[in-house]
Protein backbone atom coordinates (compact mmCIF):
# COMPACT_ATOMS: atom_id res chain seq x y z
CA UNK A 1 0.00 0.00 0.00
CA UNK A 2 2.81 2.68 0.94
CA UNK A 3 4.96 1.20 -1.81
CA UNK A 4 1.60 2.53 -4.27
CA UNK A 5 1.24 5.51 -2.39
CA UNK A 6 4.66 6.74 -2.77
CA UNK A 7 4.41 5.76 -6.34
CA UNK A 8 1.80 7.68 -7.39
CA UNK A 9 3.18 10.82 -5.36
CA UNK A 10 5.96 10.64 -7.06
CA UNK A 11 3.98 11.04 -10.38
CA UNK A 12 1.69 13.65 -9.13
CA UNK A 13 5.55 15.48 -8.19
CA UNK A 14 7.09 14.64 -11.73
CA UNK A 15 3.98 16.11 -13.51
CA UNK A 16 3.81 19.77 -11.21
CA UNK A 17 8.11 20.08 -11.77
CA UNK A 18 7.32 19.44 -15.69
CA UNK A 19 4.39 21.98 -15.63
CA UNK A 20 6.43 24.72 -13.79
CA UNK A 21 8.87 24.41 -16.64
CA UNK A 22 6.37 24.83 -19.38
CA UNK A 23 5.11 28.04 -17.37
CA UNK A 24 8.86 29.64 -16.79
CA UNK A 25 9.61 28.90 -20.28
CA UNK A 26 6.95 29.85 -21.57
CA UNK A 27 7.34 33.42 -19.25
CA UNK A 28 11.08 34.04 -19.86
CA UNK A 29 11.53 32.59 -23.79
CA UNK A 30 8.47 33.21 -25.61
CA UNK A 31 7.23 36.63 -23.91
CA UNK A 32 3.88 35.04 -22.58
CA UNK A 33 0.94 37.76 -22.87
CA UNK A 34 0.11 35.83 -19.07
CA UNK A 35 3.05 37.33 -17.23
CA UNK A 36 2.14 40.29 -15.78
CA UNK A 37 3.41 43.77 -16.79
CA UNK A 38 5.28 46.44 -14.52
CA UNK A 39 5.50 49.83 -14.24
CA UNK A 40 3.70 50.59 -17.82
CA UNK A 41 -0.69 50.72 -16.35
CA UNK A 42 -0.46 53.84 -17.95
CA UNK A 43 1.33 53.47 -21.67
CA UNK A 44 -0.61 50.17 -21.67
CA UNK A 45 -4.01 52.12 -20.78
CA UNK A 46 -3.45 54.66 -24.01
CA UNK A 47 -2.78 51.75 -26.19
CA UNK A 48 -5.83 49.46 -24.69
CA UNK A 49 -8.10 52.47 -25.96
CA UNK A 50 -6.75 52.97 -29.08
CA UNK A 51 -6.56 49.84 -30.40
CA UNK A 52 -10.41 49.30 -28.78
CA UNK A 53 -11.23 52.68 -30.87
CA UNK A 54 -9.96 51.21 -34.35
CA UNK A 55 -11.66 47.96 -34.17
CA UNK A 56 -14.96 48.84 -32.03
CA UNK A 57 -15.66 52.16 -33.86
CA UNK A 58 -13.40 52.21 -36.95
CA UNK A 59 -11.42 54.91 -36.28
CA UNK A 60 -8.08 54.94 -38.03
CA UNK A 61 -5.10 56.03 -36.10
CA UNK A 62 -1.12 55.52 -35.92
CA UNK A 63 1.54 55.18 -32.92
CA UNK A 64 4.94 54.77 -32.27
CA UNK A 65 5.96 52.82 -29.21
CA UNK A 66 9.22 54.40 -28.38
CA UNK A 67 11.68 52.85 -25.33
CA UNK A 68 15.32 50.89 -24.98
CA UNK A 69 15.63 47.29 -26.13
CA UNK A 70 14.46 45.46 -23.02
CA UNK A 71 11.94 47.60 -21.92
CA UNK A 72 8.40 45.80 -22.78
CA UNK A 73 7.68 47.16 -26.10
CA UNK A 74 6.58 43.79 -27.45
CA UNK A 75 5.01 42.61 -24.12
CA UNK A 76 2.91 46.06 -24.17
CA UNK A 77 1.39 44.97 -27.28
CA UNK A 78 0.92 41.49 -26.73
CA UNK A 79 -0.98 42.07 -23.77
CA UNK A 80 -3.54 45.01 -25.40
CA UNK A 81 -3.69 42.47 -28.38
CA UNK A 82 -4.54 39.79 -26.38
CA UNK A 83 -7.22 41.77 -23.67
CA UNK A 84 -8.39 42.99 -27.10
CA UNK A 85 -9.24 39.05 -28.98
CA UNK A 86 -11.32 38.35 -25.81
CA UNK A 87 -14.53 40.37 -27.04
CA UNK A 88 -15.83 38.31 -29.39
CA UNK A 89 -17.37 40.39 -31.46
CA UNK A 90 -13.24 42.14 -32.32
CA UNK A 91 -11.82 38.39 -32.59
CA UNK A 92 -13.94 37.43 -35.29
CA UNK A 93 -13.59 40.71 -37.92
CA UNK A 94 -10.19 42.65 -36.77
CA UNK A 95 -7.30 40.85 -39.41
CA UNK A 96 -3.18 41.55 -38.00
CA UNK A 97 -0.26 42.03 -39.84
CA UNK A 98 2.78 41.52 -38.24
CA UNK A 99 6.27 42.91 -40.08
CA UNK A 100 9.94 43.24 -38.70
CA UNK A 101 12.48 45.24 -40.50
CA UNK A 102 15.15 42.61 -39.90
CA UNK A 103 12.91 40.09 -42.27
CA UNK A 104 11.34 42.59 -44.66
CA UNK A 105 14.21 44.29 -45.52
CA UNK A 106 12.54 46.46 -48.44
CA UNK A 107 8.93 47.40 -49.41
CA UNK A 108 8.74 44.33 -52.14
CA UNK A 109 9.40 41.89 -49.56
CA UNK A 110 6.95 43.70 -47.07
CA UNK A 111 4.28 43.69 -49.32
CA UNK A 112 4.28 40.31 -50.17
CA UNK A 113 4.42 39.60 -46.25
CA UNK A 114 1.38 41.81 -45.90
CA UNK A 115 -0.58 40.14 -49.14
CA UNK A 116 0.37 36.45 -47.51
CA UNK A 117 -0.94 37.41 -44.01
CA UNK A 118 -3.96 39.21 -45.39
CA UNK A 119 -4.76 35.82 -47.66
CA UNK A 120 -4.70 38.14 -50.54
CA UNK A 121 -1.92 36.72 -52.30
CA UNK A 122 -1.09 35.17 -55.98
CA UNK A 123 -4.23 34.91 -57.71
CA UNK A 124 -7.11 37.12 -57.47
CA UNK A 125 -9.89 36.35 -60.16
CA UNK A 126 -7.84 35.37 -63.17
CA UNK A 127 -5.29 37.95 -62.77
CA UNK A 128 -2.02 37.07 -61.04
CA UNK A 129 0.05 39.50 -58.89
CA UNK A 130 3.67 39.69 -59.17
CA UNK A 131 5.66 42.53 -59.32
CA UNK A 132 5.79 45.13 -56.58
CA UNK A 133 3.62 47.77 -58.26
CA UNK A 134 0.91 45.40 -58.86
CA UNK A 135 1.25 44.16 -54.96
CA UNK A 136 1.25 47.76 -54.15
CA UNK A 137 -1.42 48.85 -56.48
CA UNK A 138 -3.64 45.92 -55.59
CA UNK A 139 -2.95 46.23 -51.56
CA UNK A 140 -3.91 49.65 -51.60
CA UNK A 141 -7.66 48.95 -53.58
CA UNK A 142 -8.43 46.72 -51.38
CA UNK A 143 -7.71 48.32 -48.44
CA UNK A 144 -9.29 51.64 -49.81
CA UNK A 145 -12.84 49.98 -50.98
CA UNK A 146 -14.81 49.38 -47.85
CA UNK A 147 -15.42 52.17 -45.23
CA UNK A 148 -15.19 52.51 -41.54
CA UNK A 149 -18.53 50.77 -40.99
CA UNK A 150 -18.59 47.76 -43.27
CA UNK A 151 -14.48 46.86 -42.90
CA UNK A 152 -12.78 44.41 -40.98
CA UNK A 153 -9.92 46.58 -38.81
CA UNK A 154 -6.65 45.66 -40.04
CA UNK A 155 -3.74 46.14 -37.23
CA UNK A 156 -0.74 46.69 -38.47
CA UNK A 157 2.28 45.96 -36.01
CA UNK A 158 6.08 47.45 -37.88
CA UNK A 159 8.71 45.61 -35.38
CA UNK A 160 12.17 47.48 -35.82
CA UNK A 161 9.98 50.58 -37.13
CA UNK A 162 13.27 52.56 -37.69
CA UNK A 163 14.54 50.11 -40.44
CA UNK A 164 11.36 50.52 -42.60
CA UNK A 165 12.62 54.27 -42.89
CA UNK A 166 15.62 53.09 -44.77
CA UNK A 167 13.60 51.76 -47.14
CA UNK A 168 13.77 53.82 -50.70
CA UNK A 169 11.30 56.44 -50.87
CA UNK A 170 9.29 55.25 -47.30
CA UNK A 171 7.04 54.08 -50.06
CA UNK A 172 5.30 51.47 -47.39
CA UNK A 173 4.99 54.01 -44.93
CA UNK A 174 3.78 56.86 -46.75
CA UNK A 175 0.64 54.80 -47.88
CA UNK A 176 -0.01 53.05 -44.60
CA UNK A 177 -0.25 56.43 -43.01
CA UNK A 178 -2.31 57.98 -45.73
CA UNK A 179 -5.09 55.29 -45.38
CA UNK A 180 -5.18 55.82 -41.62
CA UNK A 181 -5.74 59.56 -42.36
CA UNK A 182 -8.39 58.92 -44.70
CA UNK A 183 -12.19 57.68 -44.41
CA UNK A 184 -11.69 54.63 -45.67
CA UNK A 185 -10.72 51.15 -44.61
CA UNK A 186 -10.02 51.83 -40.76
CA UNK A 187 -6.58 50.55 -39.61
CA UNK A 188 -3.66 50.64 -36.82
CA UNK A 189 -0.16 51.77 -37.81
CA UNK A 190 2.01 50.73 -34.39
CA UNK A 191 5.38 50.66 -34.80
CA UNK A 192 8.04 49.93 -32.27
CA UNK A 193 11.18 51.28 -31.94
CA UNK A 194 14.00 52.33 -29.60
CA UNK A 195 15.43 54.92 -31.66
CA UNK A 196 14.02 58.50 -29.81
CA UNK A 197 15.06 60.57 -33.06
CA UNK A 198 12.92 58.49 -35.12
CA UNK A 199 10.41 61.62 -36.33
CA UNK A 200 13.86 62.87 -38.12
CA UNK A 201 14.40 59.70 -39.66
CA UNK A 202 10.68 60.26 -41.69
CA UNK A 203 10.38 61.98 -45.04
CA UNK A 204 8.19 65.11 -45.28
CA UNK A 205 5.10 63.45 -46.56
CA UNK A 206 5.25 60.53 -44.67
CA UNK A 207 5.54 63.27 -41.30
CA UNK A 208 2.98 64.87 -42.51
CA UNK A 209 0.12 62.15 -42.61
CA UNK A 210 1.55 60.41 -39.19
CA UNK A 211 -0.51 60.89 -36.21
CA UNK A 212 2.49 61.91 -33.88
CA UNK A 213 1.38 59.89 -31.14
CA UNK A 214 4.17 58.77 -29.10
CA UNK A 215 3.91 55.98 -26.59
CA UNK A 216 7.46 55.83 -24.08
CA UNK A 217 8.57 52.83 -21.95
CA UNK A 218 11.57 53.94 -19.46
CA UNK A 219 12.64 51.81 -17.16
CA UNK A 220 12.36 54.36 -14.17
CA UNK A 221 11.43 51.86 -11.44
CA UNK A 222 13.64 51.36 -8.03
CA UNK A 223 15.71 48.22 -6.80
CA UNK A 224 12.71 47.05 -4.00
CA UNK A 225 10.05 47.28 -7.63
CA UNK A 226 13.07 45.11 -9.20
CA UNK A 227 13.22 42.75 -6.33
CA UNK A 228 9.55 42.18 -6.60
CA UNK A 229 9.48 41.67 -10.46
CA UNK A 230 12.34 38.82 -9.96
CA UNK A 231 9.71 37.36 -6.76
CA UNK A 232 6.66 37.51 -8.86
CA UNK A 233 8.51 36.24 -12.54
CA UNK A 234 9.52 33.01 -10.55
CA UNK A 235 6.01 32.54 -8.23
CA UNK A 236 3.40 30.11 -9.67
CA UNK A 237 -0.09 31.61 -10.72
CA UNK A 238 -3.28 31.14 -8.22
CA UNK A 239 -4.75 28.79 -11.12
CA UNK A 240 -2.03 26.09 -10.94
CA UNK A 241 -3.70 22.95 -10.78
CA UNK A 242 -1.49 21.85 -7.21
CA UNK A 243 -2.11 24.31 -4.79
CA UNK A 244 -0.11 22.83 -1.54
CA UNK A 245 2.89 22.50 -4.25
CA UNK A 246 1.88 25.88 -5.91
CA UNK A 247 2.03 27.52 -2.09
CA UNK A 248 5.45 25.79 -1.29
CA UNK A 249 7.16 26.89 -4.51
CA UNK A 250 6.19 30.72 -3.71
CA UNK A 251 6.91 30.31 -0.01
CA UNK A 252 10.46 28.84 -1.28
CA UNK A 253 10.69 31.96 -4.02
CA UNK A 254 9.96 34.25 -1.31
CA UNK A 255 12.79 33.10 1.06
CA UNK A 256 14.98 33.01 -2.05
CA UNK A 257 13.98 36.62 -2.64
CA UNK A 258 14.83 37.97 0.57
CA UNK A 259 18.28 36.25 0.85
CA UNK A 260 21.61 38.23 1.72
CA UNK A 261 23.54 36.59 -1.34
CA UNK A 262 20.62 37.00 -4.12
CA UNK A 263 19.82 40.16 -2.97
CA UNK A 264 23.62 41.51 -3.69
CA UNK A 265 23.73 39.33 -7.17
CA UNK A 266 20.50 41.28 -8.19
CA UNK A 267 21.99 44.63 -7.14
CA UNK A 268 24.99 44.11 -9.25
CA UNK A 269 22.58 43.49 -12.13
CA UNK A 270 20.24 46.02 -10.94
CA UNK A 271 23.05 48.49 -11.29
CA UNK A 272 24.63 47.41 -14.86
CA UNK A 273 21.00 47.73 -16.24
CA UNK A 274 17.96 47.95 -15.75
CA UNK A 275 16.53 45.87 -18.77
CA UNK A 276 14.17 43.43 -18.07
CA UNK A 277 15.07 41.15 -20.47
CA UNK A 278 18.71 40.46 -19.50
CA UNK A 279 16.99 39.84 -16.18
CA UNK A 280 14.64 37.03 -17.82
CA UNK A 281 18.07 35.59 -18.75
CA UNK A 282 19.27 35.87 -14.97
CA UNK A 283 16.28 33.84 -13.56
CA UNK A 284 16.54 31.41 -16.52
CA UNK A 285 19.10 30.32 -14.92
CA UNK A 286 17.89 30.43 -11.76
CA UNK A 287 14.80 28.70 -12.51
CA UNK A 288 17.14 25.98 -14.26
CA UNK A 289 18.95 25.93 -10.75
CA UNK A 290 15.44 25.88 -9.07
CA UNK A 291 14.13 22.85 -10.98
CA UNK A 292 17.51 20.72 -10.64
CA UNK A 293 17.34 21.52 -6.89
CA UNK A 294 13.64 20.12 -6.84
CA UNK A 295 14.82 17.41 -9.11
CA UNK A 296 17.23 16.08 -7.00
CA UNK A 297 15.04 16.06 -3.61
CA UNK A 298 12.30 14.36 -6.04
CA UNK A 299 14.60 11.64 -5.93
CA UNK A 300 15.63 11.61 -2.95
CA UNK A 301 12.61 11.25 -1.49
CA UNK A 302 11.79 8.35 -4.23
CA UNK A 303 14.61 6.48 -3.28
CA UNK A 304 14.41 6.98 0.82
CA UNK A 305 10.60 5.73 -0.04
CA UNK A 306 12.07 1.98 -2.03
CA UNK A 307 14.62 2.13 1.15
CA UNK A 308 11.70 2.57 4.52
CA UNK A 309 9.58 0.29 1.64
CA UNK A 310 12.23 -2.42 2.03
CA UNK A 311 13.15 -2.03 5.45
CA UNK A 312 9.71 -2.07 6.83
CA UNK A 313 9.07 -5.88 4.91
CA UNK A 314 12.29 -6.96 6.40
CA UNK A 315 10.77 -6.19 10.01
CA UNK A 316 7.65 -7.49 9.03
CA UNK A 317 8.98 -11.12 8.08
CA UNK A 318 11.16 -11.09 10.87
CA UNK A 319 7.70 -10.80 13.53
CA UNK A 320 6.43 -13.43 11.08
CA UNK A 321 9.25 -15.99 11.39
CA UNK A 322 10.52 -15.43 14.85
CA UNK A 323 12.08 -19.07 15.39
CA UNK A 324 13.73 -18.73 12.07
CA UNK A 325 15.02 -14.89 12.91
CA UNK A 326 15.69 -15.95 15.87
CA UNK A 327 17.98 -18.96 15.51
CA UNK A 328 19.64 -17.53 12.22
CA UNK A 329 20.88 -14.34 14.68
CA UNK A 330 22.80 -17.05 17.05
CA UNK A 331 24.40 -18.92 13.72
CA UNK A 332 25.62 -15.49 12.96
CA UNK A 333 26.76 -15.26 16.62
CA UNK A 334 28.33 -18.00 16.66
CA UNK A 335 30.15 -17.51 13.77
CA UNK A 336 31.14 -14.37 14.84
CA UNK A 337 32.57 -16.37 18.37
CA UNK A 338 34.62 -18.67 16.36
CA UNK A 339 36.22 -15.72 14.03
């Protein structure tokens, strides 16, 4: 019975360690819309309302989310994004296109990007679209037929915004802003950047029909707001399915948080930067630390089970078989007598 019991703890262990590494990997590699954000209620606010503006009431409108590599541009967006799929009547009409400036490296490639994600792409009718003024050309009918009450939103999101200025003539750029200044299909511009002299980097025209909303992410928070971001990154969420090992883990990341040692490591860091993503890369390696720690007293415990296990049916056939136990202990005696 104990032999079963310590079995199946031992699963019910193995499957909570593997599901805190899905969450921490999920939190520190992929930039889970889940984790919580710091420091930024108020940028995130502004960006909640304009995004809910474009695809609950069609209004068109552009942004630039301006702040140091690190600094939760991408897990700002994410998270309005994400609060903004959840009313159903947005998830099922408003259409995304996502572009970086490290992949489309000039307007042809953009477009084509844009045409894929948009399922516009190739063959329309019996015409195909090839060259880049006939992706252009086509791109910008379709976006310009509907209106602001018929059209699905389209949210555009420019990663690496200040590389799509280098490309010749801002030709992308010029018309993405143009249809969000006119009464037509309604659409997002957002671009992210970290460059703050970006407006200089813009041509005339393309200046002219941006929105000049800025959006800025510093990282102005103190070491105690620090401390608590690297408590709260590494604690387990009030929905996790074990909540004794859910309530150790946090009482364990708690005492780790408050520790003379860690506390000094995290001011060192704290005091080279400030970016939040170099810290994701510290408490990958803690976690990994964390989890190998666990590990190990997983089995430990596994093995010090088999070992009371064993021990326990060794007493138990000795009571069973006390003549037996009994004259086999005064062999050994004896043995031991004549050595």
């Amino acid at each position: 019975m104990s032999s079963r019991k310590s079995k199946s703890n031992s699963l019910i262990h193995a499957e909570c360690l593997s599901q805190v590494q899905r969450i921490l990997r999920e939190r520190f590699c992929h930039q889970s819309p889940h984790s919580n954000l710091f420091g930024v209620q108020v940028q995130y606010k502004h960006l909640s309302e304009l995004l809910k503006r474009t695809a609950l009431h069609g209004e068109s409108n552009s942004v630039l989310i301006i702040g140091p590599r690190g600094s939760g541009k991408t897990m700002l967006i994410n998270h309005a994004l994400k609060e903004l799929m959840e009313i159903e009547e947005v998830s099922e009409n408003v259409l995304q296109v996502h572009l970086n400036g490290l992949l489309q490296i000039n307007d042809k490639i953009a477009l084509k990007e844009i045409t894929r994600q948009l399922n516009l792409e190739n063959v329309v009718g019996d015409k195909v679209f090839g060259s880049f003024a006939e992706n252009l050309s086509f791109l910008l009918e379709a976006l310009k037929k509907g209106d602001r009450t018929s059209s699905c939103p389209v949210i555009f999101i420019l990663d690496e915004f200040d590389l799509f200025a280098h490309h010749k003539n801002q030709t992308l750029l010029y018309n993405l802003f143009d249809i969000s200044q006119s009464a037509q299909t309604p659409i997002a511009v957002i671009g992210l950047t970290c460059r703050l002299d970006i407006l200089e980097l813009l041509e005339k025209r393309v200046k002219s029909r941006f929105s000049h909303r800025q959006i800025h992410l510093m990282n102005s928070f103190g070491f105690p707001q620090y401390v608590k971001i690297f408590k709260e990154q590494l604690s387990l969420p009030a929905e996790f399915p074990d909540k004794l090992f859910a309530e150790k883990w946090n009482e364990n990341v708690q005492y780790l948080s408050e520790d003379r040692s860690v506390q000094e490591v995290l001011q060192k860091h704290f005091n080279i930067s400030k970016n939040l993503r170099s810290l994701h890369m510290l408490l990958v390696c803690i976690s990994f630390v964390l989890l190998l720690v666990a590990l190990f007293l997983f089995l430990f415990l596994i093995v010090m089970g088999s070992h009371f296990v064993a021990q326990t049916g060794c007493e138990l056939l000795a009571l069973s078989h006390p003549p037996t136990s009994a004259s086999l202990s005064a062999d050994i005696t004896g043995i031991s007598h004549c050595a």
